[in-house]
N, C-alpha and C. Protein backbone atom coordinates (compact mmCIF):
# COMPACT_ATOMS: atom_id res chain seq x y z
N UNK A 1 97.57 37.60 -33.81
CA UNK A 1 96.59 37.51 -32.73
C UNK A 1 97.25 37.79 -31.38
N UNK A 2 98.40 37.45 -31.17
CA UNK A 2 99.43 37.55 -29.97
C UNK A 2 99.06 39.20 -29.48
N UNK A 3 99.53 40.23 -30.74
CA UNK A 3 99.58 41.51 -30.26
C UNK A 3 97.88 42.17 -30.20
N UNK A 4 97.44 41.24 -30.18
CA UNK A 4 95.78 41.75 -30.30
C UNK A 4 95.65 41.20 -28.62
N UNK A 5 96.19 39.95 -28.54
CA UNK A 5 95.23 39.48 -27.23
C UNK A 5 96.47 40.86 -26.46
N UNK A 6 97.62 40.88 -26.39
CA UNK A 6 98.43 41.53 -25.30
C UNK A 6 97.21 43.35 -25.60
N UNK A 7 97.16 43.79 -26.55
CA UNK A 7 96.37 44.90 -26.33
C UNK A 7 95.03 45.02 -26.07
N UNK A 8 94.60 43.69 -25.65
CA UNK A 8 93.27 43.32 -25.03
C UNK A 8 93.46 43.40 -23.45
N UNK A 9 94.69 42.88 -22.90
CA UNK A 9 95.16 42.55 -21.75
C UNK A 9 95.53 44.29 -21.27
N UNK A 10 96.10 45.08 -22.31
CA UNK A 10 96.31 46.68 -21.51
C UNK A 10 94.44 47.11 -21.48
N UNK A 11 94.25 47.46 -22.41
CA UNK A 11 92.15 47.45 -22.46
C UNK A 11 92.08 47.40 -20.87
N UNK A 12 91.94 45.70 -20.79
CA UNK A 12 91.29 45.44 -19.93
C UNK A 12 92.15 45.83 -18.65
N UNK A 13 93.13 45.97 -18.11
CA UNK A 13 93.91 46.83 -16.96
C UNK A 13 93.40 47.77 -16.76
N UNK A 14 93.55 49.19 -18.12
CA UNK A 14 93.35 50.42 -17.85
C UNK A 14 91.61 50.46 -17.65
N UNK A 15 90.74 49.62 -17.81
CA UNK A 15 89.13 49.39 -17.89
C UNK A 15 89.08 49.45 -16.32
N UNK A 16 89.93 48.35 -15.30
CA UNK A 16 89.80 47.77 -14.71
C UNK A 16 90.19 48.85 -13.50
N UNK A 17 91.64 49.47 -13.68
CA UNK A 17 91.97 50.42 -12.43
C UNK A 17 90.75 51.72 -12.85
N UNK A 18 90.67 52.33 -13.61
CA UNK A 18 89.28 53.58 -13.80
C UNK A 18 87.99 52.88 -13.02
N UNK A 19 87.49 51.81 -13.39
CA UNK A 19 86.46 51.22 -12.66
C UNK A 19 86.89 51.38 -11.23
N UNK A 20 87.83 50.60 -10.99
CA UNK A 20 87.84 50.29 -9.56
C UNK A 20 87.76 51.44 -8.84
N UNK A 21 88.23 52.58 -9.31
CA UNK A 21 88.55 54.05 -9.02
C UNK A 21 87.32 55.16 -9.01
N UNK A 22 86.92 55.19 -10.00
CA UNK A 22 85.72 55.93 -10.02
C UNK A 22 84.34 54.95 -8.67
N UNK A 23 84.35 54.03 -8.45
CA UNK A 23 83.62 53.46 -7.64
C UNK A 23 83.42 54.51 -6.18
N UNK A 24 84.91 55.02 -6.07
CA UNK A 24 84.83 55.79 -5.30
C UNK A 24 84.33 56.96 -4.84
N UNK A 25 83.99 57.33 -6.24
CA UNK A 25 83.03 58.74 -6.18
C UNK A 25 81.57 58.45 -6.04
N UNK A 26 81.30 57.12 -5.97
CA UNK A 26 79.76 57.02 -5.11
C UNK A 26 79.86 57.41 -3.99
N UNK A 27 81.14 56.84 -3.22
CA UNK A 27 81.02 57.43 -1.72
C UNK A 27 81.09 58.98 -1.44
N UNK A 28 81.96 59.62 -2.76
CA UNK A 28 82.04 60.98 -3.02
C UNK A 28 80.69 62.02 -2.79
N UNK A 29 79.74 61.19 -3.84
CA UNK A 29 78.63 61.65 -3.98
C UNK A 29 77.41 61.52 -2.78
N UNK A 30 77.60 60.46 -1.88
CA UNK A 30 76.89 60.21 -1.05
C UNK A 30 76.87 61.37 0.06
N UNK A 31 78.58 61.67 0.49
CA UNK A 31 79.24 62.59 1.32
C UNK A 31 78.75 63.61 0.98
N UNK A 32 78.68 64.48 -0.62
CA UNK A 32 77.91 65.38 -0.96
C UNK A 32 76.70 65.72 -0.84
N UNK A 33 75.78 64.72 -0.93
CA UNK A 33 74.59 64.62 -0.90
C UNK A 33 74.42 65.19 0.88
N UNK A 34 74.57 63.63 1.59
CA UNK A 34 74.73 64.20 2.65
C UNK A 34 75.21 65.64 3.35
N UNK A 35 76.03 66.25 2.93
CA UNK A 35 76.29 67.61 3.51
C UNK A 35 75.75 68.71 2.86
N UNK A 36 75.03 68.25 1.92
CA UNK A 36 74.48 69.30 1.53
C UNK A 36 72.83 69.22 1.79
N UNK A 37 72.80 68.01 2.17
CA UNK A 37 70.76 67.74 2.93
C UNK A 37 71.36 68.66 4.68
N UNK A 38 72.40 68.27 5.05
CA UNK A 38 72.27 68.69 6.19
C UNK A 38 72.37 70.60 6.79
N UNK A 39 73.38 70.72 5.49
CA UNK A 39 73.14 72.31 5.39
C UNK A 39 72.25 73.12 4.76
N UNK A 40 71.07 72.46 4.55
CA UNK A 40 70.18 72.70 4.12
C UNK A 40 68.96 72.78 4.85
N UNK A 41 69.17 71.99 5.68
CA UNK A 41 68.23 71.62 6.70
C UNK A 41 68.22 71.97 7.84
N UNK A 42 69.76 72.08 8.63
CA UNK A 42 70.34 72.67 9.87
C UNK A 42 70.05 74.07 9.69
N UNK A 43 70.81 74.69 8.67
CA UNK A 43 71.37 75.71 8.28
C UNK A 43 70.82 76.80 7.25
N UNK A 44 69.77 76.14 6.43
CA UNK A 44 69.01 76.96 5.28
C UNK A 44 70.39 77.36 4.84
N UNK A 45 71.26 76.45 4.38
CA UNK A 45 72.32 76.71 3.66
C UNK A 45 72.39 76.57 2.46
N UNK A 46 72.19 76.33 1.25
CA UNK A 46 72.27 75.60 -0.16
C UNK A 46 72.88 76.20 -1.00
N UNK A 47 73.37 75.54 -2.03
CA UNK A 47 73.86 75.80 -3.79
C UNK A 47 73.50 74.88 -4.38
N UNK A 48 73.26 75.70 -5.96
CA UNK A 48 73.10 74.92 -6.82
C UNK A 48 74.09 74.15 -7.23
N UNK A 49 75.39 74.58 -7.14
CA UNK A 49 76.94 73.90 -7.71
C UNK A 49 76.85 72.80 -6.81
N UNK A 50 76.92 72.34 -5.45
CA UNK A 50 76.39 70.80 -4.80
C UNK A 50 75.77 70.25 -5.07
N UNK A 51 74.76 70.38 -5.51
CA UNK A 51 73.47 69.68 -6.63
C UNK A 51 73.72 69.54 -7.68
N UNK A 52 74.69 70.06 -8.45
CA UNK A 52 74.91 69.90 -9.84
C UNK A 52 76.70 69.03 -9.86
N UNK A 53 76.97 69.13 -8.39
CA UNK A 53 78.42 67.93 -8.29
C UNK A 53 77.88 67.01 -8.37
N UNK A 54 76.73 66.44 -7.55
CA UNK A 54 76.19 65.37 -7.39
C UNK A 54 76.16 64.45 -8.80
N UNK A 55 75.14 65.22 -9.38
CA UNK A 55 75.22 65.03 -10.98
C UNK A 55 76.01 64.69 -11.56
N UNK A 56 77.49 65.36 -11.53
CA UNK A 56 78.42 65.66 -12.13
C UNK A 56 79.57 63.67 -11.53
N UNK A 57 79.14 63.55 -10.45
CA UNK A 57 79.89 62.37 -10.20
C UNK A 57 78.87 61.54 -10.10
N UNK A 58 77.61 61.32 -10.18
CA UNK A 58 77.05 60.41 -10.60
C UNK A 58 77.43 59.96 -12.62
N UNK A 59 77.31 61.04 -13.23
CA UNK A 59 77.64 60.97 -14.66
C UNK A 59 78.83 60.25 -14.65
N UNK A 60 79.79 60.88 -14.07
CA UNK A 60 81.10 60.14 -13.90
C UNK A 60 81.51 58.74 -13.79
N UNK A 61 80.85 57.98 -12.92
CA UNK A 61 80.74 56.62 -12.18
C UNK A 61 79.78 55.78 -13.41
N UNK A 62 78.91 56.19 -13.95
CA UNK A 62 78.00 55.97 -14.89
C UNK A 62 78.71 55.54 -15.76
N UNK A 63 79.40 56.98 -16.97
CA UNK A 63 79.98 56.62 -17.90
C UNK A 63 81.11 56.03 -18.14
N UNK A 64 82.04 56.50 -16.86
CA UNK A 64 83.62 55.92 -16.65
C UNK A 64 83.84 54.22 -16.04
N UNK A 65 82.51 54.01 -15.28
CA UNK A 65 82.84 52.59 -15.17
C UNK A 65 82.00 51.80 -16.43
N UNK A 66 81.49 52.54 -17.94
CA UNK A 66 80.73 51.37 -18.24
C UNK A 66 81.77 50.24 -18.92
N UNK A 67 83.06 50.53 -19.13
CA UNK A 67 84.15 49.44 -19.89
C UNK A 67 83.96 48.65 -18.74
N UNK A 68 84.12 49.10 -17.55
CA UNK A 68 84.58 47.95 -16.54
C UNK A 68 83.61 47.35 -16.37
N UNK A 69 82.66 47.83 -16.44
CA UNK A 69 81.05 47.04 -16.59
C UNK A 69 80.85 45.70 -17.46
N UNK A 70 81.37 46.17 -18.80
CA UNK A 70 81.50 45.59 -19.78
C UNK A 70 82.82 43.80 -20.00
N UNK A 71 83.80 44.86 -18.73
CA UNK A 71 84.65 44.17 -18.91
C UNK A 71 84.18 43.14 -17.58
N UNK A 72 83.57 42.84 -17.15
CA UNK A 72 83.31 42.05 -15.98
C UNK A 72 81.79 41.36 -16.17
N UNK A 73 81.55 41.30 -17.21
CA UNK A 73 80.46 40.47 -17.90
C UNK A 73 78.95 40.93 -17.00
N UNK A 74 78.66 42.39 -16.70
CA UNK A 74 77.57 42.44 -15.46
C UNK A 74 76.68 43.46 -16.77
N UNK A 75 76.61 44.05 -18.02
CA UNK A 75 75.88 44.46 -19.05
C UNK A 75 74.85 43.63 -19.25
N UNK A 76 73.76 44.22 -19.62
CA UNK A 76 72.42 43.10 -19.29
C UNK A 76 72.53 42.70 -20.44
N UNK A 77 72.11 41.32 -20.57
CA UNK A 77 71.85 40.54 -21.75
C UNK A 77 70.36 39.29 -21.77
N UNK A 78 70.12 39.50 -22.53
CA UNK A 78 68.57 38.99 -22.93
C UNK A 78 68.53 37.31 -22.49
N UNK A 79 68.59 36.68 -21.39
CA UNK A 79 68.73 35.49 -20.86
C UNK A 79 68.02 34.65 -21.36
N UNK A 80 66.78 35.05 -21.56
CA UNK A 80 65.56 33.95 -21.58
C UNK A 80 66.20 33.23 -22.80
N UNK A 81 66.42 33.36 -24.16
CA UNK A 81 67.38 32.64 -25.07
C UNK A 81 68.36 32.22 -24.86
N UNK A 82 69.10 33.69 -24.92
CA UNK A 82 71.00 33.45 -24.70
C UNK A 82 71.05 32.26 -23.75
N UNK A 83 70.48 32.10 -22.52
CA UNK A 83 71.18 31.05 -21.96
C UNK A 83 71.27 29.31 -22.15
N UNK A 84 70.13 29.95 -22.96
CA UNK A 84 69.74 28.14 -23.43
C UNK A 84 70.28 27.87 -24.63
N UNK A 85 70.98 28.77 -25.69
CA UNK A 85 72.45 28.35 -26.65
C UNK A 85 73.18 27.81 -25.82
N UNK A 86 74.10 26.93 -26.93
CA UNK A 86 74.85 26.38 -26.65
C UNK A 86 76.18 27.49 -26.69
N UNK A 87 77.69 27.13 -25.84
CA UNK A 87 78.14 28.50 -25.95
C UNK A 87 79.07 29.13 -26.96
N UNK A 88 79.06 28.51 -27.65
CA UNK A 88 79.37 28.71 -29.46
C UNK A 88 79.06 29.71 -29.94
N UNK A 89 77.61 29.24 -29.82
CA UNK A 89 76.25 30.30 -30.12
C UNK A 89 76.48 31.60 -29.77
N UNK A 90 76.56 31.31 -28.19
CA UNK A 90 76.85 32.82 -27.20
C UNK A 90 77.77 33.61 -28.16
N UNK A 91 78.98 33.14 -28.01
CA UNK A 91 80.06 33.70 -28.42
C UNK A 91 79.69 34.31 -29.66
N UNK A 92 79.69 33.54 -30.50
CA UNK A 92 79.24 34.22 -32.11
C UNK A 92 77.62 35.41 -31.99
N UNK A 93 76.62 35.70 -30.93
CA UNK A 93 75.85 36.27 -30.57
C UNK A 93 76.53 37.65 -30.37
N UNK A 94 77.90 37.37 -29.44
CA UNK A 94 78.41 38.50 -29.16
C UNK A 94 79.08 39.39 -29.45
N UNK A 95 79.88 38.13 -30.79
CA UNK A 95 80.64 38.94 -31.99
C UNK A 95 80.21 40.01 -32.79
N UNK A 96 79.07 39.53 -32.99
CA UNK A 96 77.69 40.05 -33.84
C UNK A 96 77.29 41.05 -33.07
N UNK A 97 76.61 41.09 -31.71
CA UNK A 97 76.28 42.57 -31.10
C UNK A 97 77.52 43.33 -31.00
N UNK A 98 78.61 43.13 -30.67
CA UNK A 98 79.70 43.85 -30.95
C UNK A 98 80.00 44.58 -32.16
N UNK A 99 79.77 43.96 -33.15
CA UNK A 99 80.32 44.46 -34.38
C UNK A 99 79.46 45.57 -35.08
N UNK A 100 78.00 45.11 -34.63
CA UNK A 100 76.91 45.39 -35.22
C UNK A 100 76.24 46.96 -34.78
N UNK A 101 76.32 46.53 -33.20
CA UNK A 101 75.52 47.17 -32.40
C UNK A 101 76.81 48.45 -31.99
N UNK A 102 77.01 47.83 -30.60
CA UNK A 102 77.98 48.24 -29.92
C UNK A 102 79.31 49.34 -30.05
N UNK A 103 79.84 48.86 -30.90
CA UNK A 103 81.00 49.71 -31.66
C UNK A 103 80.54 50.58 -32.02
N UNK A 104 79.57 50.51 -33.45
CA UNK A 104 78.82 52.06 -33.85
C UNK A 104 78.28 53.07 -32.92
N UNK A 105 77.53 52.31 -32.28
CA UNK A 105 77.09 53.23 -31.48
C UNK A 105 77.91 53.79 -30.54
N UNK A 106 79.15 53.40 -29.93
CA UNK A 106 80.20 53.89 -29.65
C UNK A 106 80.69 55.21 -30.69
N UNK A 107 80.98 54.54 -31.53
CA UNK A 107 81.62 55.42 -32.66
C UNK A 107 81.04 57.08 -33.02
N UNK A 108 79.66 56.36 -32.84
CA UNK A 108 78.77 57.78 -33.32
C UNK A 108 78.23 58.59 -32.07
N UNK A 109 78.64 57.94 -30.92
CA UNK A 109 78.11 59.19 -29.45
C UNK A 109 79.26 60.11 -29.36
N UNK A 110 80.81 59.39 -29.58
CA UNK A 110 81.85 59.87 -29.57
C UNK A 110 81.90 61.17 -30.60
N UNK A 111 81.22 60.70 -31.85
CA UNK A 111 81.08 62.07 -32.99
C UNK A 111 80.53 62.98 -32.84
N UNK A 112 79.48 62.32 -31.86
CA UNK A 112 78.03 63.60 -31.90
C UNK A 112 78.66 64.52 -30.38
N UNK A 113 78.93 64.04 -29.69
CA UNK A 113 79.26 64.46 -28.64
C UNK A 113 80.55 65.50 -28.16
N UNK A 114 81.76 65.05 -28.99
CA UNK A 114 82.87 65.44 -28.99
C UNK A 114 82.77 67.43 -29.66
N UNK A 115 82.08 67.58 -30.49
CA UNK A 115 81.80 68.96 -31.09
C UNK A 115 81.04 69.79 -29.93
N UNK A 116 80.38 69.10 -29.14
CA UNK A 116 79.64 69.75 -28.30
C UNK A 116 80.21 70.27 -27.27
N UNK A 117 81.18 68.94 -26.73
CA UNK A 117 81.89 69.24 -25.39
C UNK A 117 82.85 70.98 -25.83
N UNK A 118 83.61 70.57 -27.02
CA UNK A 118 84.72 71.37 -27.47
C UNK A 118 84.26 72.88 -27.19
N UNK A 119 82.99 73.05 -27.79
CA UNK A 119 81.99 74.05 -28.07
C UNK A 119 81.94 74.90 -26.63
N UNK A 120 81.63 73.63 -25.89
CA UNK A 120 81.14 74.15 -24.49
C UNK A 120 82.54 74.82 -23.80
N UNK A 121 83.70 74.23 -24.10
CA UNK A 121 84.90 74.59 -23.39
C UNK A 121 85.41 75.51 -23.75
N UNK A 122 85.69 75.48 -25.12
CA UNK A 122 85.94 77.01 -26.24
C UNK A 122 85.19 78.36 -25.69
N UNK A 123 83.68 78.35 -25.05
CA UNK A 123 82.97 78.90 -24.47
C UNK A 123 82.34 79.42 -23.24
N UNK A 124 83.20 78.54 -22.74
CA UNK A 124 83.63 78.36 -21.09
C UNK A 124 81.59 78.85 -20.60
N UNK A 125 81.01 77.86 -21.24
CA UNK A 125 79.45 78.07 -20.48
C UNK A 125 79.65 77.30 -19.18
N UNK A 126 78.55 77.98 -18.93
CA UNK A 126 78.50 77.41 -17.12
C UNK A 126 76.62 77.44 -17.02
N UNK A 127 76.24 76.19 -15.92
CA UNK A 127 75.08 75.69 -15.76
C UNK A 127 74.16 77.33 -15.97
N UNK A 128 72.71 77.25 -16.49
CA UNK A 128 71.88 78.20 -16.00
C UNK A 128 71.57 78.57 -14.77
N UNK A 129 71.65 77.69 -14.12
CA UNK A 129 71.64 77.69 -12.65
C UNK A 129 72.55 78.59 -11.78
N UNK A 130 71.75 79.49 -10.65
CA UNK A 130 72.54 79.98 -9.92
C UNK A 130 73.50 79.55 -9.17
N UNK A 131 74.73 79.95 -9.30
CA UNK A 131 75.92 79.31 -8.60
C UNK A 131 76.61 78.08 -9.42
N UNK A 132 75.69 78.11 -10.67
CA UNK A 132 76.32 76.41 -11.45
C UNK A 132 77.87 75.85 -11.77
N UNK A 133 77.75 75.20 -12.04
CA UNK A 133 79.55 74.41 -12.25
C UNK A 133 79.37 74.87 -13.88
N UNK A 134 80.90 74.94 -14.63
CA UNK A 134 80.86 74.77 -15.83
C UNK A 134 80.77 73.79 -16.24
N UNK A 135 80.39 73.38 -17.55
CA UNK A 135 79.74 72.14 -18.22
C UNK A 135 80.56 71.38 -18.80
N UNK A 136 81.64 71.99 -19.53
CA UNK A 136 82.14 71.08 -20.53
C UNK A 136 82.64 70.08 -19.62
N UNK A 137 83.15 69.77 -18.31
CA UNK A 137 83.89 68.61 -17.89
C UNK A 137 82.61 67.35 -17.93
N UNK A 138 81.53 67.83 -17.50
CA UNK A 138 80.38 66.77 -17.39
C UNK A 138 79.97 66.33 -18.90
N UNK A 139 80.27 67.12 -20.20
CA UNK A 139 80.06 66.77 -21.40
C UNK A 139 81.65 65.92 -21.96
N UNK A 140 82.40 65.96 -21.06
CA UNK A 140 83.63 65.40 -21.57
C UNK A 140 83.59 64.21 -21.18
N UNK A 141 82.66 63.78 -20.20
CA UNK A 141 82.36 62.43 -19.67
C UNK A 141 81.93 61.55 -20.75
N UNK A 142 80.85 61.61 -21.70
CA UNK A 142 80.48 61.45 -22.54
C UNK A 142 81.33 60.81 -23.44
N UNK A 143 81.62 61.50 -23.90
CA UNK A 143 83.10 61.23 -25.61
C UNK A 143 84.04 59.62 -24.79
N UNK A 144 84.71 60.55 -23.25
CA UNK A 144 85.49 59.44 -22.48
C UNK A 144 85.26 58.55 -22.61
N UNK A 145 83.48 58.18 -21.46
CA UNK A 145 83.38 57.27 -20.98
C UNK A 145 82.69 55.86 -22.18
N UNK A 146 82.46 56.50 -23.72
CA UNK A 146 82.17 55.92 -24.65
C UNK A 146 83.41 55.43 -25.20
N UNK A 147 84.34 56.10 -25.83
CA UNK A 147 85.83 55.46 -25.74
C UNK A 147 86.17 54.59 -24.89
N UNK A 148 86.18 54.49 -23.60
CA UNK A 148 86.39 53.29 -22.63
C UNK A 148 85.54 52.36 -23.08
N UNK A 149 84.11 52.51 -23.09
CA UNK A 149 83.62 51.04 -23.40
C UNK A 149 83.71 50.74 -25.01
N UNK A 150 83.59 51.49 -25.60
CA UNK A 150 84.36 51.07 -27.08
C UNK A 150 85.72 50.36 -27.24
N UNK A 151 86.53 50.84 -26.64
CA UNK A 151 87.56 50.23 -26.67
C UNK A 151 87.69 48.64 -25.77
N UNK A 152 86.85 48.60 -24.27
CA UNK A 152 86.24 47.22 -24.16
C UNK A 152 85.79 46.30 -25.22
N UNK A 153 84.94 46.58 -25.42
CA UNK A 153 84.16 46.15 -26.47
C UNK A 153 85.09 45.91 -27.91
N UNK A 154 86.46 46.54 -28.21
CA UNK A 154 87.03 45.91 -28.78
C UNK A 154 88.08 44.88 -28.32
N UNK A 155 88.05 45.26 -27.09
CA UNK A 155 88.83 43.71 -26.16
C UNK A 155 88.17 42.57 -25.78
N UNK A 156 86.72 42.66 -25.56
CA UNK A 156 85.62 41.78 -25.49
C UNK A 156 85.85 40.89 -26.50
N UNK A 157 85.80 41.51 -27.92
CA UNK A 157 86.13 41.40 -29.51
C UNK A 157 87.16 40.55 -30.05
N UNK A 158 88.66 40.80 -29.43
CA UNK A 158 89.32 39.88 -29.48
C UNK A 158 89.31 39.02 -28.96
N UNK A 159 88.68 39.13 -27.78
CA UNK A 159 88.94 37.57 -26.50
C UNK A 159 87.82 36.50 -27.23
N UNK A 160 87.00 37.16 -27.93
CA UNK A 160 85.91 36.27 -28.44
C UNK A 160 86.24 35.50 -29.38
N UNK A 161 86.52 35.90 -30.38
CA UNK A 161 87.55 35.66 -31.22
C UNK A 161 88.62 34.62 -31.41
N UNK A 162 89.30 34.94 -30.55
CA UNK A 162 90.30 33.98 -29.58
C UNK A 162 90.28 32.81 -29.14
N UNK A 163 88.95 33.10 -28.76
CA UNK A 163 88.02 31.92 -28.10
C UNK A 163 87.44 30.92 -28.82
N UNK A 164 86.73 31.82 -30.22
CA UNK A 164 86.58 30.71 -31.23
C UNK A 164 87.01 30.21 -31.64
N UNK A 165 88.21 30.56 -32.56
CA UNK A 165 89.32 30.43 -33.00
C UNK A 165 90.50 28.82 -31.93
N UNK A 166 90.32 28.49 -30.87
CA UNK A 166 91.10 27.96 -30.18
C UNK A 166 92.45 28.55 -30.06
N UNK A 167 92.61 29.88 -30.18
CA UNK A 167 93.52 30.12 -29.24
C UNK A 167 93.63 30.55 -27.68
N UNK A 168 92.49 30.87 -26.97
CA UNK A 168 92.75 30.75 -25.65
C UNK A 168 91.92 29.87 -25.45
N UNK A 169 91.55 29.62 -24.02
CA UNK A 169 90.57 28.45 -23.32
C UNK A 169 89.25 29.51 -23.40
N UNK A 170 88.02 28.71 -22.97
CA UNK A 170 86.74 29.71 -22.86
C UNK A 170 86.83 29.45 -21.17
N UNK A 171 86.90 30.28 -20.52
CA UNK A 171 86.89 30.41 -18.53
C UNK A 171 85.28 29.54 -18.74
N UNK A 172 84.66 30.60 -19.53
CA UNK A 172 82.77 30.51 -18.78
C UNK A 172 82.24 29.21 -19.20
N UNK A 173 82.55 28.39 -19.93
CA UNK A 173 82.15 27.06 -20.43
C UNK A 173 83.08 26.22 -19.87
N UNK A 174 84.55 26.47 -18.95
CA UNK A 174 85.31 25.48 -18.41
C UNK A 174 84.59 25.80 -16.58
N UNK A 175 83.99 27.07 -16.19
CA UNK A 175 83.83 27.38 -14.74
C UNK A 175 82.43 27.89 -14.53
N UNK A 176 81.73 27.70 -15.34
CA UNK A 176 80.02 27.99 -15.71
C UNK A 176 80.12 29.51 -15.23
N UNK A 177 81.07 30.44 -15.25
CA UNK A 177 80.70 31.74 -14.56
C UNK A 177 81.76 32.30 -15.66
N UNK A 178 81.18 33.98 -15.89
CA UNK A 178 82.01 34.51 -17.07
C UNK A 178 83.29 35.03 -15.56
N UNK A 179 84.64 35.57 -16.73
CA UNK A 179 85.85 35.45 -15.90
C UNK A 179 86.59 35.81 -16.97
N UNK A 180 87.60 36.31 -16.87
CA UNK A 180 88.52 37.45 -17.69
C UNK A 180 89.29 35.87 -18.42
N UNK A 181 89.25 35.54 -19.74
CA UNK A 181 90.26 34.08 -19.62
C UNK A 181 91.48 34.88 -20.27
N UNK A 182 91.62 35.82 -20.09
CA UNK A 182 93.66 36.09 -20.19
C UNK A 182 93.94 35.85 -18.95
């Protein structure tokens, strides 16, 4: 369990600097947005490739922060029950959507997705759109940003685990607020 929680603890680092990082391309995208309403407007200036960055780092921020999402307990979860278990319950709730849910469907966006991106790059397509960006980097988001939260979700997995088990403390039942307990 030692080398499970320590490769829960890299997980959650490398989850944690990509999150914190990609956050930044909201402001990216905002800047875009903005200069491209204004050269548009000033200027009857436009492209489609600014409109399709936009996209392109919204997808980004989307898929690349969902581990850190994951890893910072802010993934929606069905309250009106969950909160009124006891947190045993929780825990074993989450083992179970993890194992059940979560992972596979990880597993299988990564399958379906990964042939496509390859496809697209092998092929070097580029948007229909006049002036468009090529695609495969925005389809590579995909495969990534599912691997990141898959691989959360198997650090989620151990900490839960862990938790049942009495080998670490539970943070959210000692500080009523969820909290990384490595």
């Amino acid at each position: 369990m030692g080398a499970l929680l320590g490769a829960s603890r890299v997980i959650d680092a490398v989850n944690g600097w990509i999150g914190r990082s990609v956050s930044w391309l909201v402001l990216v995208a905002v800047l875009v947005s903005t200069g491209n309403a204004i050269l548009r407007k000033s200027f009857s200036i436009s492209s489609n490739a600014w409109l399709e960055l936009q996209w392109y780092l919204f997808s980004a921020v989307f898929l690349l922060a969902a581990g850190y999402t994951l890893l910072k307990g802010e993934h929606v979860k069905v309250d009106i029950l969950y909160a009124r278990w006891p947190r045993r319950a929780q825990l074993w709730i989450e083992v179970f959507g993890t194992v059940v849910f979560l992972l596979p469907f990880c597993i299988i966006t990564i399958l379906l997705s990964w042939p496509v991106m390859v496809d697209k790059y092998v092929s070097g397509e580029i948007s229909g759109n006049a002036n468009g960006l090529i695609l495969w980097p925005v389809w590579a988001l995909i495969p990534a940003g599912f691997l990141l939260l898959g691989l959360q979700g198997l650090s989620e997995l151990v900490k839960r685990i862990a938790i049942l088990s009495g080998r670490i403390p539970d943070i959210v039942e000692a500080h009523g607020h969820e909290a990384d307990p490595l």
